[in-house]
Structures are given as structure tokens and as C-alpha cells.
Protein backbone atom coordinates (compact mmCIF):
# COMPACT_ATOMS: atom_id res chain seq x y z
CA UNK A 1 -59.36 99.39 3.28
CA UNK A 2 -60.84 101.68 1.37
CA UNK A 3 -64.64 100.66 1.72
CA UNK A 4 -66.78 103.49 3.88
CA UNK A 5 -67.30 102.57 7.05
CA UNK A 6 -71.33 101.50 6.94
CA UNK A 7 -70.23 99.08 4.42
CA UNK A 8 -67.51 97.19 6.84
CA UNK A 9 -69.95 97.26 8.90
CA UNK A 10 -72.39 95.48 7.04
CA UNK A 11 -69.88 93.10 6.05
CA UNK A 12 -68.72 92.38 10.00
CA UNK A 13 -72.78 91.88 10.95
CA UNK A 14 -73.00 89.31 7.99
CA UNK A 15 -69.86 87.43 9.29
CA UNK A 16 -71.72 87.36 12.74
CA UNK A 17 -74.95 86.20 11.46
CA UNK A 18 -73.18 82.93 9.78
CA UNK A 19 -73.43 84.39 6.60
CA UNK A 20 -70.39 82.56 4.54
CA UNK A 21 -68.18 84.52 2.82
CA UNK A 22 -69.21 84.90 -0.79
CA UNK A 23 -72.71 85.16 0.30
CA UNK A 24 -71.91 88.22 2.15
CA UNK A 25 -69.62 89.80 -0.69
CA UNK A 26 -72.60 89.35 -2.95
CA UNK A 27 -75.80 90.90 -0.46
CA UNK A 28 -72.92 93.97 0.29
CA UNK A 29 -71.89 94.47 -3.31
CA UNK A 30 -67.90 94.01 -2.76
CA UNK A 31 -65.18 91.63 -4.63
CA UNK A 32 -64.44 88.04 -2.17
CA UNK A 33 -61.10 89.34 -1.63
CA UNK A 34 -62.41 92.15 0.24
CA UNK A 35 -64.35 90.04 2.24
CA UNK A 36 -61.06 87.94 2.79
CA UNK A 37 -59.29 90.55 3.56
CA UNK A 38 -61.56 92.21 6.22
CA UNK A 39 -61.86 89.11 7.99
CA UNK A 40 -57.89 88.32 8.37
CA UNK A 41 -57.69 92.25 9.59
CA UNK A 42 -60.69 91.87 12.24
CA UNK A 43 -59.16 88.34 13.35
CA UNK A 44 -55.82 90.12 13.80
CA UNK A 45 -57.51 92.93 15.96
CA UNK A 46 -60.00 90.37 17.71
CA UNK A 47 -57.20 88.11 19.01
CA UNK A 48 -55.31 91.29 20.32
CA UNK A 49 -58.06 92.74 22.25
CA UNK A 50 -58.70 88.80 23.56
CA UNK A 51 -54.97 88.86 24.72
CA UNK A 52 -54.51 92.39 26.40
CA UNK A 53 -58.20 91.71 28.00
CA UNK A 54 -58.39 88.00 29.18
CA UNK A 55 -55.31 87.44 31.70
CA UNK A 56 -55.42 85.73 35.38
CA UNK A 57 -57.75 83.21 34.10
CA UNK A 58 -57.34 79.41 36.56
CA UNK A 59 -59.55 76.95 35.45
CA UNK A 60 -60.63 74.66 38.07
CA UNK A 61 -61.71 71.86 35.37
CA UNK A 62 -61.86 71.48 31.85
CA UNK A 63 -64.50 69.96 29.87
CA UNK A 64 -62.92 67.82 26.74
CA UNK A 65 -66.73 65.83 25.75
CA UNK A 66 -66.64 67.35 22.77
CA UNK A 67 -63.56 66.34 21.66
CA UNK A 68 -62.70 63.30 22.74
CA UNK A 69 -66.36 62.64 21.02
CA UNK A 70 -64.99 63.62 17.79
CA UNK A 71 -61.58 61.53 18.40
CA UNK A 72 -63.99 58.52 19.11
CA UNK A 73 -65.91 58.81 16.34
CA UNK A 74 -62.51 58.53 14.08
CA UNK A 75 -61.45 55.48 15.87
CA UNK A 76 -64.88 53.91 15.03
CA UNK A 77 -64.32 54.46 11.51
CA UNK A 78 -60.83 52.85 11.52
């Protein structure tokens, strides 16, 4: 990318804040498709560092509320 560094920056602390995208390519003064872009290249790297650093993980139980609240309210509407 060839945007300094203070603006990715800015860009990644909009993301954070629930900015959406083209809100955030407007307040940092970049093109959508930067925005686009910088958020398919942080994904990448953000799913990489979540493989190498979560491993050994056992869950004991699983909570599926949420879910199987959303698969009820389908089979409500049907």
C-alpha cells in the first residue's frame, strides 16, 4: 500500500470504532478501494496471528442461544 503509515492507521482505528467503510474513506481522505483493500490485507494478517497464537484450546461447553435464536426466529416466519 502505498498510504503513510499514520494514515493506515487512522483507517484501522475507524474500522474498530464501527465506522463503515465509506464513512471512513471519506473522514481519512482515501478512494473505497483502499479502504477495501486494507481491510482484506489486515483480515489476512489477523486470522494468521489468531492461528499461530490460539492452539490447545478444549471447551468444556458451548453456548449456541444465540443461534439457535436466530434459526427460531426463521422458522416462525415460515
Amino acid at each position: 500500500m502505498r498510504c503513510p503509515e499514520e494514515k493506515l492507521t487512522a483507517i484501522a482505528e475507524h474500522l474498530a470504532n464501527g465506522i463503515g467503510v465509506r464513512a471512513t474513506a471519506r473522514l481519512c481522505k482515501v478512494s473505497l478501494n483502499t479502504v477495501l483493500r486494507f481491510t482484506q490485507r489486515a483480515g489476512k494478517h489477523a486470522e494468521l496471528f489468531h492461528d499461530i497464537k490460539v492452539r490447545g484450546i478444549h471447551p468444556k461447553q458451548i453456548q449456541a442461544d444465540e443461534a439457535w435464536a436466530f434459526v427460531g426466529k426463521k422458522r416462525q416466519t415460515v
